[in-house]
Protein backbone atom coordinates (compact mmCIF):
# COMPACT_ATOMS: atom_id res chain seq x y z
CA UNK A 1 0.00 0.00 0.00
CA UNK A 2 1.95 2.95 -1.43
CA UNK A 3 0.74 6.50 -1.66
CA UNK A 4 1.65 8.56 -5.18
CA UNK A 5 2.82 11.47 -3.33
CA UNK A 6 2.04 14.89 -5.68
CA UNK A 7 -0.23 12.93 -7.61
CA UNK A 8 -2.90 15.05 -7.52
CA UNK A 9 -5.43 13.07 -5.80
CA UNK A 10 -8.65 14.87 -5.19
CA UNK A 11 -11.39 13.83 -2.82
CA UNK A 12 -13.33 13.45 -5.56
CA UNK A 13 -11.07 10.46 -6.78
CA UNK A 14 -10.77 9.52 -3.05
CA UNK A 15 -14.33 8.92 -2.82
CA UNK A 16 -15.12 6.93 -6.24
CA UNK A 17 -12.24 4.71 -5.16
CA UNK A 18 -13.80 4.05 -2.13
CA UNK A 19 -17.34 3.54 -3.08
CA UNK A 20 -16.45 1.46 -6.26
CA UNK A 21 -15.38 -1.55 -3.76
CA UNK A 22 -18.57 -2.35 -2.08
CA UNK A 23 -21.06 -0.85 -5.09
CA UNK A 24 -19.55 -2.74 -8.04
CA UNK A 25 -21.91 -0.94 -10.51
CA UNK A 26 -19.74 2.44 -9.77
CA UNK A 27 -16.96 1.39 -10.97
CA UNK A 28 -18.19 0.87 -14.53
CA UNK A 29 -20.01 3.91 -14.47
CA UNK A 30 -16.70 5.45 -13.48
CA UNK A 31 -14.81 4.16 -16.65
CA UNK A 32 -17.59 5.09 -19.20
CA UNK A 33 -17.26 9.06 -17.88
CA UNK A 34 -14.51 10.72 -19.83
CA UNK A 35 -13.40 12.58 -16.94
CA UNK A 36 -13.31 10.11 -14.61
CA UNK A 37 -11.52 7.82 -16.52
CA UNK A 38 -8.55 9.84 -17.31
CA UNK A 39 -7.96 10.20 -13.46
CA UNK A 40 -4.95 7.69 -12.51
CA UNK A 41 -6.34 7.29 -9.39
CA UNK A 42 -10.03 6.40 -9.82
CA UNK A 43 -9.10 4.26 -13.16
CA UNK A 44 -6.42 2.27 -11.32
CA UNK A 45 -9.33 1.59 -8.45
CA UNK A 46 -11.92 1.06 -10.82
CA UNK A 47 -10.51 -1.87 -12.47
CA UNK A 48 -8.88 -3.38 -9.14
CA UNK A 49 -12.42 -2.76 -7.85
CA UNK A 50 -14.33 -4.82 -10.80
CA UNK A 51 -11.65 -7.70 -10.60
CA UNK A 52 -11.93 -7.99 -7.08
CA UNK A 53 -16.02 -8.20 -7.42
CA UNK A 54 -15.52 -10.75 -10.28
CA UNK A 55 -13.72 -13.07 -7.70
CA UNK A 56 -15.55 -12.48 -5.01
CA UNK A 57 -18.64 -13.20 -7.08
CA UNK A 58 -17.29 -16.80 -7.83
CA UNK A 59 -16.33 -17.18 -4.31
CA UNK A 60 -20.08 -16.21 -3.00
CA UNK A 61 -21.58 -18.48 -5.56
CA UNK A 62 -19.52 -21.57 -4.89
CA UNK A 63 -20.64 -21.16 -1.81
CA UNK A 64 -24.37 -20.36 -2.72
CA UNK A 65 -23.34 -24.38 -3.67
CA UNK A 66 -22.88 -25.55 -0.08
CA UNK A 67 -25.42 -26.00 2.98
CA UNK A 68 -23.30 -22.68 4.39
CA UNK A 69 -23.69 -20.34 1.32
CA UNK A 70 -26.28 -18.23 2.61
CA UNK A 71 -24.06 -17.33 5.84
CA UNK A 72 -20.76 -16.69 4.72
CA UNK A 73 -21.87 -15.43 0.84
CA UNK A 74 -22.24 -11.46 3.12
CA UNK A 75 -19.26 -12.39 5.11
CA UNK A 76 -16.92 -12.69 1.88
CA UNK A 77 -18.62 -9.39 0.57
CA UNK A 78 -17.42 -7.89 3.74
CA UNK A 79 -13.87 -8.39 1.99
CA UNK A 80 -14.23 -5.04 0.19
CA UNK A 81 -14.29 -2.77 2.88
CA UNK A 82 -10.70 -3.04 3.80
CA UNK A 83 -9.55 -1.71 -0.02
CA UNK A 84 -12.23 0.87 0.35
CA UNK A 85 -10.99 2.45 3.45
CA UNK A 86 -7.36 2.11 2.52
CA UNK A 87 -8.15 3.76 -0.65
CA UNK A 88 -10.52 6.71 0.64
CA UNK A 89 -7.12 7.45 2.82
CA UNK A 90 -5.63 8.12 -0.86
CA UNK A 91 -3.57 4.83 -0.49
CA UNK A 92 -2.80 3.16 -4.51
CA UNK A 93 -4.15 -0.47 -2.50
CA UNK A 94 -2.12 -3.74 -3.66
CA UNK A 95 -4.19 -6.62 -3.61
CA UNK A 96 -1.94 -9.41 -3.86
CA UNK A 97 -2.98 -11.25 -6.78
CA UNK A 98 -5.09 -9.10 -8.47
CA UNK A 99 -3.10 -5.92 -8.53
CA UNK A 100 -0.29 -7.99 -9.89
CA UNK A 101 -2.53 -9.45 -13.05
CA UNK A 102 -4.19 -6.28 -13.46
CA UNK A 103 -0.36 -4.26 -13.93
CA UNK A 104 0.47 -7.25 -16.36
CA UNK A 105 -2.35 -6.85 -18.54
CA UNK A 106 -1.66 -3.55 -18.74
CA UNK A 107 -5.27 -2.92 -17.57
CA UNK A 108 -3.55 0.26 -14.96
């Protein structure tokens, strides 16, 4: 968890980073506004966000599978509140796997 010092970061950015973690429909919204999306900050965040969502997704519905799907499926969602405070602090938040595959697709 770095911060980009005299990056700019607004709290504009620092607050569509944030809420793009729990709300996954934000973060797409974010990357089809022209503005939003030119923003290092927010665009790095919004993808992380969406590929975080996508996992966690799979996780809740593998679980949907089980007998105890419908008890931990809002406990795994809880998962996205730690990259959403970290990055309403104006933190650039590594998740380890999926900030690695998301700098080698070139995706941020």
């Amino acid at each position: 968890m770095t911060e980009q010092p005299g990056s700019g970061v607004t709290s504009d950015d620092k607050l569509w980073a944030a809420i793009g973690y729990p709300i996954p429909i934000l973060p797409i919204i974010a990357l089809l506004m022209e503005e939003k999306k030119k923003r290092p900050f927010i665009k790095f965040h919004a993808v992380q966000s969406l590929i975080l969502n996508v996992v966690l997704w799979i996780v809740m519905f593998v679980l949907a599978i089980t007998v105890v799907g419908a008890i931990c499926a809002p406990i795994v969602w809880l998962v996205t509140l730690w990259p959403a405070i970290d990055s309403y602090k104006g933190n650039y938040t590594e998740i380890p796997v999926i900030t690695k595959f998301m700098k080698n697709q070139g995706w941020a």
